[in-house]
PDB file of N, CA and C in Angstrom:
ATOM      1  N   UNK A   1     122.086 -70.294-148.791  1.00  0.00           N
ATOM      2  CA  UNK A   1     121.190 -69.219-149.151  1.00  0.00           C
ATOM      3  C   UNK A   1     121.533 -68.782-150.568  1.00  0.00           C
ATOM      4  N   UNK A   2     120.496 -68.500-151.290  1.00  0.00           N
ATOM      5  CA  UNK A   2     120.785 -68.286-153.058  1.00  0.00           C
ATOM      6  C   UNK A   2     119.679 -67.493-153.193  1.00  0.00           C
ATOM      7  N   UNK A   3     120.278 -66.327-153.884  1.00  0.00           N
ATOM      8  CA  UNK A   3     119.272 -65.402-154.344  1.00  0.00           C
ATOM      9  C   UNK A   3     118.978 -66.089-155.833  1.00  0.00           C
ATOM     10  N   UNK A   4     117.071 -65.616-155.779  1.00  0.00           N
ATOM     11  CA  UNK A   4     116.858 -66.141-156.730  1.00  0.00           C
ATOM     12  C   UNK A   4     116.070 -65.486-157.604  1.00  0.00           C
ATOM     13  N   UNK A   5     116.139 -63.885-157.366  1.00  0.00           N
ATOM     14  CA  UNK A   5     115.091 -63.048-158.057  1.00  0.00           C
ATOM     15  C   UNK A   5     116.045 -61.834-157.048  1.00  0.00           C
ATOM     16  N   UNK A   6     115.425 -60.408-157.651  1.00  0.00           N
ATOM     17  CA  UNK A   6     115.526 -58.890-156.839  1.00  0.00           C
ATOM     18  C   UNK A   6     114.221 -58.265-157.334  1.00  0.00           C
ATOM     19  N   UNK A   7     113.776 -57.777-156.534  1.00  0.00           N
ATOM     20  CA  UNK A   7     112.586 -56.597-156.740  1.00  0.00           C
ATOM     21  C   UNK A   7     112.984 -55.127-156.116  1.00  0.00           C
ATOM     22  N   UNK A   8     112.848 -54.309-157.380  1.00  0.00           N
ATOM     23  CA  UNK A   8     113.410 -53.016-157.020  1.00  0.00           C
ATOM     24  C   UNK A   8     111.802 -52.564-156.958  1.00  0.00           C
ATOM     25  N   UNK A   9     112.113 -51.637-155.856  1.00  0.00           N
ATOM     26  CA  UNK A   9     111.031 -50.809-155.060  1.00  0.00           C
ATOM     27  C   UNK A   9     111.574 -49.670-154.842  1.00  0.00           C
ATOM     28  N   UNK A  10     111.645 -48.424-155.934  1.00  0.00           N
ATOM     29  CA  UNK A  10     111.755 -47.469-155.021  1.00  0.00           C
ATOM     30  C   UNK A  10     110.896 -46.451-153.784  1.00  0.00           C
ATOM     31  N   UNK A  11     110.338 -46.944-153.649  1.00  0.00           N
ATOM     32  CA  UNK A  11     109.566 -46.216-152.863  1.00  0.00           C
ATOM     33  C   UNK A  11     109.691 -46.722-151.164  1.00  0.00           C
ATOM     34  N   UNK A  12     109.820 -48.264-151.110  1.00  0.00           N
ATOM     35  CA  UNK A  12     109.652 -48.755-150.147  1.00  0.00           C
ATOM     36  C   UNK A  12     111.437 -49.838-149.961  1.00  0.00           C
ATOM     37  N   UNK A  13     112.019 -49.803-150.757  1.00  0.00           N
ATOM     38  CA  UNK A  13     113.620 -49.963-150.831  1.00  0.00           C
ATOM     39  C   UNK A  13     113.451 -51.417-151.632  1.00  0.00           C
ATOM     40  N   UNK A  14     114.729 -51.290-152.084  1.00  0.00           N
ATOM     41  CA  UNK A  14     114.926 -52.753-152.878  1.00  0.00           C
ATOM     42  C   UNK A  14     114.558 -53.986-152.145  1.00  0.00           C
ATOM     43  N   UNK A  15     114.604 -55.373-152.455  1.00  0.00           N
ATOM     44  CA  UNK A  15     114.753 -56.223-151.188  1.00  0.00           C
ATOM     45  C   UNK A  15     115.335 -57.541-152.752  1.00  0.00           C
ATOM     46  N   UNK A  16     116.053 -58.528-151.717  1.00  0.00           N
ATOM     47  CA  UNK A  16     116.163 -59.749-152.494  1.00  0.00           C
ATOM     48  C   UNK A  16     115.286 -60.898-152.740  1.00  0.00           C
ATOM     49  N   UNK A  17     114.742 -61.508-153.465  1.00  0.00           N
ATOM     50  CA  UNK A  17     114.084 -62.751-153.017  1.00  0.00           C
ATOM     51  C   UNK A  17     115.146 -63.995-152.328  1.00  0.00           C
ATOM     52  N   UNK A  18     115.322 -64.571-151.736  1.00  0.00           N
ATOM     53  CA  UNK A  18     116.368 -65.694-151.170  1.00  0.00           C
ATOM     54  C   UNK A  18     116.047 -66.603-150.870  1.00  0.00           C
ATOM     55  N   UNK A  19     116.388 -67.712-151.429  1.00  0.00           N
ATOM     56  CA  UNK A  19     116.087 -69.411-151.724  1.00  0.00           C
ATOM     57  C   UNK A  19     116.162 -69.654-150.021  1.00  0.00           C
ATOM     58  N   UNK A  20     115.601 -70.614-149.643  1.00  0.00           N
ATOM     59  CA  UNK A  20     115.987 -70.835-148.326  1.00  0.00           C
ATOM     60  C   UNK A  20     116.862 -72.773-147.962  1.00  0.00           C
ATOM     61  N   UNK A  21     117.379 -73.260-147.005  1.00  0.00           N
ATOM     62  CA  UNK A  21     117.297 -74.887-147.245  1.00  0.00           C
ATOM     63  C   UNK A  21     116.360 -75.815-147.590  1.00  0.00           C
ATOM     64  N   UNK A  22     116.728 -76.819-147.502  1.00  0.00           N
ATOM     65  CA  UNK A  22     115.359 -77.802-147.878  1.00  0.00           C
ATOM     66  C   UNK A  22     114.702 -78.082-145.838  1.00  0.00           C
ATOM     67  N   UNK A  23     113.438 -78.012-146.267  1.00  0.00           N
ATOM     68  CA  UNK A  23     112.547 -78.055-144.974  1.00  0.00           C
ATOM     69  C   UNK A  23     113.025 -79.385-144.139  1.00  0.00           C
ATOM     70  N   UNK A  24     113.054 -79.791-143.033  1.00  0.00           N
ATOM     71  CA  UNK A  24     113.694 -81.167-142.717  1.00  0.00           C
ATOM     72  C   UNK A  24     112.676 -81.696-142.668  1.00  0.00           C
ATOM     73  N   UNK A  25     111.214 -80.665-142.231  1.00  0.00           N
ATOM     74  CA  UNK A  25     109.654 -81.725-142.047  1.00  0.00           C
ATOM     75  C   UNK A  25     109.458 -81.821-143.493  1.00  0.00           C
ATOM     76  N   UNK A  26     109.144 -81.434-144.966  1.00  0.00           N
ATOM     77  CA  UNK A  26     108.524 -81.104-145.883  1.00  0.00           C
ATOM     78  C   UNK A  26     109.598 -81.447-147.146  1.00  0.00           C
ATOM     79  N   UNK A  27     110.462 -81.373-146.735  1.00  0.00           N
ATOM     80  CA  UNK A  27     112.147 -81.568-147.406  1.00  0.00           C
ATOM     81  C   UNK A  27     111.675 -80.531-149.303  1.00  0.00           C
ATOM     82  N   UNK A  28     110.666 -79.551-149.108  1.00  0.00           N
ATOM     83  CA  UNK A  28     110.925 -78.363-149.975  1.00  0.00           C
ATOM     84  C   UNK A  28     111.170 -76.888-149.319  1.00  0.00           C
ATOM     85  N   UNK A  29     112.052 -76.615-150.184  1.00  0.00           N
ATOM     86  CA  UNK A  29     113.286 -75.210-150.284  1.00  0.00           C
ATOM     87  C   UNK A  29     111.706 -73.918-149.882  1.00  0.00           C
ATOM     88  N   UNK A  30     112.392 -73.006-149.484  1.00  0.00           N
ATOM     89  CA  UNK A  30     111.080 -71.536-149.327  1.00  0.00           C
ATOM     90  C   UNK A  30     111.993 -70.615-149.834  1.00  0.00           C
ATOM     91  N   UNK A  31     111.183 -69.548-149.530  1.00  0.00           N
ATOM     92  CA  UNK A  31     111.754 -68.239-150.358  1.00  0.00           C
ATOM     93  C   UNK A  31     111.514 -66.958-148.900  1.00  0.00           C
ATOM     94  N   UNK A  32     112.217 -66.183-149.094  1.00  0.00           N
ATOM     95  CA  UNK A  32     111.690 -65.084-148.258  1.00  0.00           C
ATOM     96  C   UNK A  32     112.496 -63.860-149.021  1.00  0.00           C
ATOM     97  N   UNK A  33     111.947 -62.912-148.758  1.00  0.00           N
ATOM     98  CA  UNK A  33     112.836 -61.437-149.215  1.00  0.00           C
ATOM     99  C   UNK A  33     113.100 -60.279-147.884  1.00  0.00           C
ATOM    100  N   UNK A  34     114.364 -60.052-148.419  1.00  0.00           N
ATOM    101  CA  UNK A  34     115.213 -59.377-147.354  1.00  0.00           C
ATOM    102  C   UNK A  34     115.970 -58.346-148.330  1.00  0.00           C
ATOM    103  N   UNK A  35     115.828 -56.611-147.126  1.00  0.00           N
ATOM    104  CA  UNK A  35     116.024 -55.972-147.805  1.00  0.00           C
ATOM    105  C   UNK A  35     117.889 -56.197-148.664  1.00  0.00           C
ATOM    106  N   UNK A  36     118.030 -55.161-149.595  1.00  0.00           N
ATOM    107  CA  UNK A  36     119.498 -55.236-150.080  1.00  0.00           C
ATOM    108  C   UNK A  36     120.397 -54.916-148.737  1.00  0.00           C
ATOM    109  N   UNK A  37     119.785 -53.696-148.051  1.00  0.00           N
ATOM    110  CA  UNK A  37     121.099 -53.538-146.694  1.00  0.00           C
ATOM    111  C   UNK A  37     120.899 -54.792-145.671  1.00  0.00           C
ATOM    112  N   UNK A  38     120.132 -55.363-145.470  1.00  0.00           N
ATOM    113  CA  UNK A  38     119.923 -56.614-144.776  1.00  0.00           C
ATOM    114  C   UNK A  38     121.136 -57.670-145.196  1.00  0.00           C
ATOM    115  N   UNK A  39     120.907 -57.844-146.400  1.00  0.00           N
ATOM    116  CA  UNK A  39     121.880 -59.151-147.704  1.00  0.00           C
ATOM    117  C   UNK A  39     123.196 -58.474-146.929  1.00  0.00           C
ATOM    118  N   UNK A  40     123.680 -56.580-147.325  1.00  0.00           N
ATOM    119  CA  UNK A  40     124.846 -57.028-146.956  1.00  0.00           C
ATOM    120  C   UNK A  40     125.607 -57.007-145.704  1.00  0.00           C
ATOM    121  N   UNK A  41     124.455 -56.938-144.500  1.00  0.00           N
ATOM    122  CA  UNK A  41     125.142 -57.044-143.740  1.00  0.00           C
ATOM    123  C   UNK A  41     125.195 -58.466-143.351  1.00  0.00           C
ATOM    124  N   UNK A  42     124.503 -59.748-143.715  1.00  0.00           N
ATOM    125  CA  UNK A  42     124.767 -60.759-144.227  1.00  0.00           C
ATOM    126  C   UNK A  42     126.115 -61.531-144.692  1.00  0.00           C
ATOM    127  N   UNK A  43     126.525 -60.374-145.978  1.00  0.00           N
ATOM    128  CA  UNK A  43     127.561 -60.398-146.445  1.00  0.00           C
ATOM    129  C   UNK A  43     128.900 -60.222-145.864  1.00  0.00           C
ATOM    130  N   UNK A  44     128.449 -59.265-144.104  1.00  0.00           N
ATOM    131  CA  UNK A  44     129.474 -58.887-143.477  1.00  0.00           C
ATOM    132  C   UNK A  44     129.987 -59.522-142.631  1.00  0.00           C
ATOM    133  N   UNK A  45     128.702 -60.574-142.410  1.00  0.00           N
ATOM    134  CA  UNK A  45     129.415 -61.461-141.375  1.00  0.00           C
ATOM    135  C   UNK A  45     128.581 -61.719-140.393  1.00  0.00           C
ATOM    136  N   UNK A  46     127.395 -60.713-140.044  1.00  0.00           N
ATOM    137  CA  UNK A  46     126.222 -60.787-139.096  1.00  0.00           C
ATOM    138  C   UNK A  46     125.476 -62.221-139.017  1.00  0.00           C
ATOM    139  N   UNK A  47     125.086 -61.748-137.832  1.00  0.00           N
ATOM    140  CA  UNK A  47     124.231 -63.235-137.570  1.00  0.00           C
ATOM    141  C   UNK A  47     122.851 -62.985-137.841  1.00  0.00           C
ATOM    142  N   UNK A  48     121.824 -63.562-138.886  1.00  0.00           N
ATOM    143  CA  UNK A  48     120.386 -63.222-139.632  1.00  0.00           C
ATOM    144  C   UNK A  48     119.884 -62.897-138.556  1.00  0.00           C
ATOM    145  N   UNK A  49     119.922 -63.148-137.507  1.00  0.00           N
ATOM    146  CA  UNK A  49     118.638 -62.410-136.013  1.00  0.00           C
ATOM    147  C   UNK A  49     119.360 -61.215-135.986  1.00  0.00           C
ATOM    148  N   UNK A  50     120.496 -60.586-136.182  1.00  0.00           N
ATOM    149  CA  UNK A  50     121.243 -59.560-136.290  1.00  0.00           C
ATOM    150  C   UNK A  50     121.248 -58.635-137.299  1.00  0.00           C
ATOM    151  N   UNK A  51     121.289 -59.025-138.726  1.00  0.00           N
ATOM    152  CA  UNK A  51     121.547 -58.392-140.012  1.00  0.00           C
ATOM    153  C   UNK A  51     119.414 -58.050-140.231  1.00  0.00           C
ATOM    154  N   UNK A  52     118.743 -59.087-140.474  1.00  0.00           N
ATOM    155  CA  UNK A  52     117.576 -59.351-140.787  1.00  0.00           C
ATOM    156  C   UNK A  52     116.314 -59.056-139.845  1.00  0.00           C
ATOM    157  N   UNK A  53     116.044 -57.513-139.754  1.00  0.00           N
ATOM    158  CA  UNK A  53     115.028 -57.036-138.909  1.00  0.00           C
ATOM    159  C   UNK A  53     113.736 -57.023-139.662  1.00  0.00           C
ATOM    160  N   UNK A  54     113.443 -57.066-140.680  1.00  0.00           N
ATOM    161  CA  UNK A  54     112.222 -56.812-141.296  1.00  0.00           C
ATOM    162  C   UNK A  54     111.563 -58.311-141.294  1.00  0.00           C
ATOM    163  N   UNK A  55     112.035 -59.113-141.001  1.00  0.00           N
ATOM    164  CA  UNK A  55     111.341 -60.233-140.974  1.00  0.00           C
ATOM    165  C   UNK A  55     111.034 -60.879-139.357  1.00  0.00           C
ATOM    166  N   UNK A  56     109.852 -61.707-138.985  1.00  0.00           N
ATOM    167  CA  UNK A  56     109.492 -61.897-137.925  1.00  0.00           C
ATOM    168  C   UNK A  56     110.492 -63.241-137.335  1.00  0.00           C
ATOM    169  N   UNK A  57     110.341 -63.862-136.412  1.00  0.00           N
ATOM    170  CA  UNK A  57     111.897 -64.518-136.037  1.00  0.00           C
ATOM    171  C   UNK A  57     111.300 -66.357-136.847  1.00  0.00           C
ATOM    172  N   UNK A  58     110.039 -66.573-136.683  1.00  0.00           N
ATOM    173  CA  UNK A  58     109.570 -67.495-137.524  1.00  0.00           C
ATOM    174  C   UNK A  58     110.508 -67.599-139.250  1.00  0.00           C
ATOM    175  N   UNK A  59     110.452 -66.505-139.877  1.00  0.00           N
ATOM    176  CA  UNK A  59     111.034 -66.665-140.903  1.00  0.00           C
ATOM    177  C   UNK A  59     112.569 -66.158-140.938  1.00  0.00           C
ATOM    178  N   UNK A  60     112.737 -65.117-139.665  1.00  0.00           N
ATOM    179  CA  UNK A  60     114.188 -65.639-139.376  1.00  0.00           C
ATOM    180  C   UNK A  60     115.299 -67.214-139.469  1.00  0.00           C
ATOM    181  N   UNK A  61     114.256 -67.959-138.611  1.00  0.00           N
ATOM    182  CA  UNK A  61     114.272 -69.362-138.604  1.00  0.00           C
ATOM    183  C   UNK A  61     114.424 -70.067-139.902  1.00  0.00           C
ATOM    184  N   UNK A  62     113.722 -69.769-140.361  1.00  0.00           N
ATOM    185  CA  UNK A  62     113.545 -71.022-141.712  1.00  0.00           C
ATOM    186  C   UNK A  62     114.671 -70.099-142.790  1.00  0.00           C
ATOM    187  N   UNK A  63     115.197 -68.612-142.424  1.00  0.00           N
ATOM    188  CA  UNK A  63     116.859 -68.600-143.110  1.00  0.00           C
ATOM    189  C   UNK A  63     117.463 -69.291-142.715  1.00  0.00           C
ATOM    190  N   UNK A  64     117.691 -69.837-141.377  1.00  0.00           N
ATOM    191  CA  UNK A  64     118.642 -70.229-140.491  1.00  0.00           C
ATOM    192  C   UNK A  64     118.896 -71.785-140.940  1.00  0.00           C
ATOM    193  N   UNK A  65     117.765 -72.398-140.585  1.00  0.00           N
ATOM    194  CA  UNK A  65     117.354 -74.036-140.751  1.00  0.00           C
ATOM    195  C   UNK A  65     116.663 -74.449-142.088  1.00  0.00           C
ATOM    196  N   UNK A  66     115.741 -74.023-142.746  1.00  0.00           N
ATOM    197  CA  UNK A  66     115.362 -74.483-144.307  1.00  0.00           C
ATOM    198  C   UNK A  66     113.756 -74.554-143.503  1.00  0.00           C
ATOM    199  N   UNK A  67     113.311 -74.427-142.083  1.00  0.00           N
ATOM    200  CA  UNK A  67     111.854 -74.829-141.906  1.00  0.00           C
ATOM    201  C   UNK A  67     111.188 -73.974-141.689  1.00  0.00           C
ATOM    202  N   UNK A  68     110.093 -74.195-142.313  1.00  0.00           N
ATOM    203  CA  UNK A  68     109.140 -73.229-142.642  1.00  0.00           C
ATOM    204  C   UNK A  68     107.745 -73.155-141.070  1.00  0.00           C
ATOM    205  N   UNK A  69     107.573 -71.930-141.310  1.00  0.00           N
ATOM    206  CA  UNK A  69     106.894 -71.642-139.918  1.00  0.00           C
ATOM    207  C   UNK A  69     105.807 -72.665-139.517  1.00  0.00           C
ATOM    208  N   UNK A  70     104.980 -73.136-140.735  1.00  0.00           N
ATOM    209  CA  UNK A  70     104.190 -73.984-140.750  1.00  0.00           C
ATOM    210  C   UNK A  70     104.160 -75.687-140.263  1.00  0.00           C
ATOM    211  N   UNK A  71     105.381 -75.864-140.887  1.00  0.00           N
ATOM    212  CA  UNK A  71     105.902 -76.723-140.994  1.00  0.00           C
ATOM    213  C   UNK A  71     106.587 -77.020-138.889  1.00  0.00           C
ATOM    214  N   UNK A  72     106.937 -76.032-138.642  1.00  0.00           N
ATOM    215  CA  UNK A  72     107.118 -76.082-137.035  1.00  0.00           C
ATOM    216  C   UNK A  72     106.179 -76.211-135.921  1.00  0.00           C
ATOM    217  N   UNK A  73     105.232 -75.652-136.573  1.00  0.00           N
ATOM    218  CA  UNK A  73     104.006 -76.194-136.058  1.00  0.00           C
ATOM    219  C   UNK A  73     103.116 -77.130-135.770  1.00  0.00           C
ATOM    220  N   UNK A  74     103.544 -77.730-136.956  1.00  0.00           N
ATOM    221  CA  UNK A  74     103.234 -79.265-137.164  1.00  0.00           C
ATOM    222  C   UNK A  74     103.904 -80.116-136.351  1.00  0.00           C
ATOM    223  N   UNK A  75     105.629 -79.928-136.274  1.00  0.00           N
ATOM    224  CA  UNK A  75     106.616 -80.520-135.751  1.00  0.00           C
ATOM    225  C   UNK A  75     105.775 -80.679-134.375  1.00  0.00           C
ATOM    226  N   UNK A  76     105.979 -79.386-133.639  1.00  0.00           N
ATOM    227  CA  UNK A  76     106.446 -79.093-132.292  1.00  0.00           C
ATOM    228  C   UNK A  76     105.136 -78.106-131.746  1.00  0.00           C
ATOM    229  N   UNK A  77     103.699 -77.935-132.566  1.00  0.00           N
ATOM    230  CA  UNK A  77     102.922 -76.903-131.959  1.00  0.00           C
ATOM    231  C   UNK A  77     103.371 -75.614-131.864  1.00  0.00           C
ATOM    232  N   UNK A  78     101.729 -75.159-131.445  1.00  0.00           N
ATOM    233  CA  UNK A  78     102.178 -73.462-131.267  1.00  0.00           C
ATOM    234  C   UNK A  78     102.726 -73.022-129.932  1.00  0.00           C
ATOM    235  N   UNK A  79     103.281 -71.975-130.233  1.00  0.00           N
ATOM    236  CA  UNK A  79     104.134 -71.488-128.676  1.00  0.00           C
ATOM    237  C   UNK A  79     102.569 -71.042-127.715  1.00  0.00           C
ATOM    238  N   UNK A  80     103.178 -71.027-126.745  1.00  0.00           N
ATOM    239  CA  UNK A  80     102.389 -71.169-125.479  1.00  0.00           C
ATOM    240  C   UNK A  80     102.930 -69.384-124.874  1.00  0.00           C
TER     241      UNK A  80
END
């Protein structure tokens, strides 16, 4: 994971932009943003389904693995 940008928001809180792995279907990198208290609890040791609530578990995922929601779909279809 590599930050690759920050967008300060005060109004609605900072967040990071964050490089993600390379896709295993698509084999290109994504991006997602997560707030700064998100990063550090990241930093603390948390597990991203743990630290990372503002994001849905689809892009939970593709922190986790490099694959993109789309891209899982393709794999493996939509959930049932």
């Amino acid at each position: 994971m590599k930050v690759i940008d920050k967008i300060y928001d005060f109004e609605n809180g900072d967040k990071y932009v964050v490089e993600t792995k390379e896709c295993f279907h698509c084999k290109k990198t994504g991006t997602v943003e997560i707030f700064t208290q998100e990063m550090f609890y990241i930093h603390q040791g948390w597990k991203i389904q743990d630290a990372v609530k503002s994001l849905d578990k689809d892009f939970r995922e593709q922190m986790i693995t490099g694959t993109h929601p789309n891209c899982w779909i393709e794999m493996f279809g939509e959930e049932e």
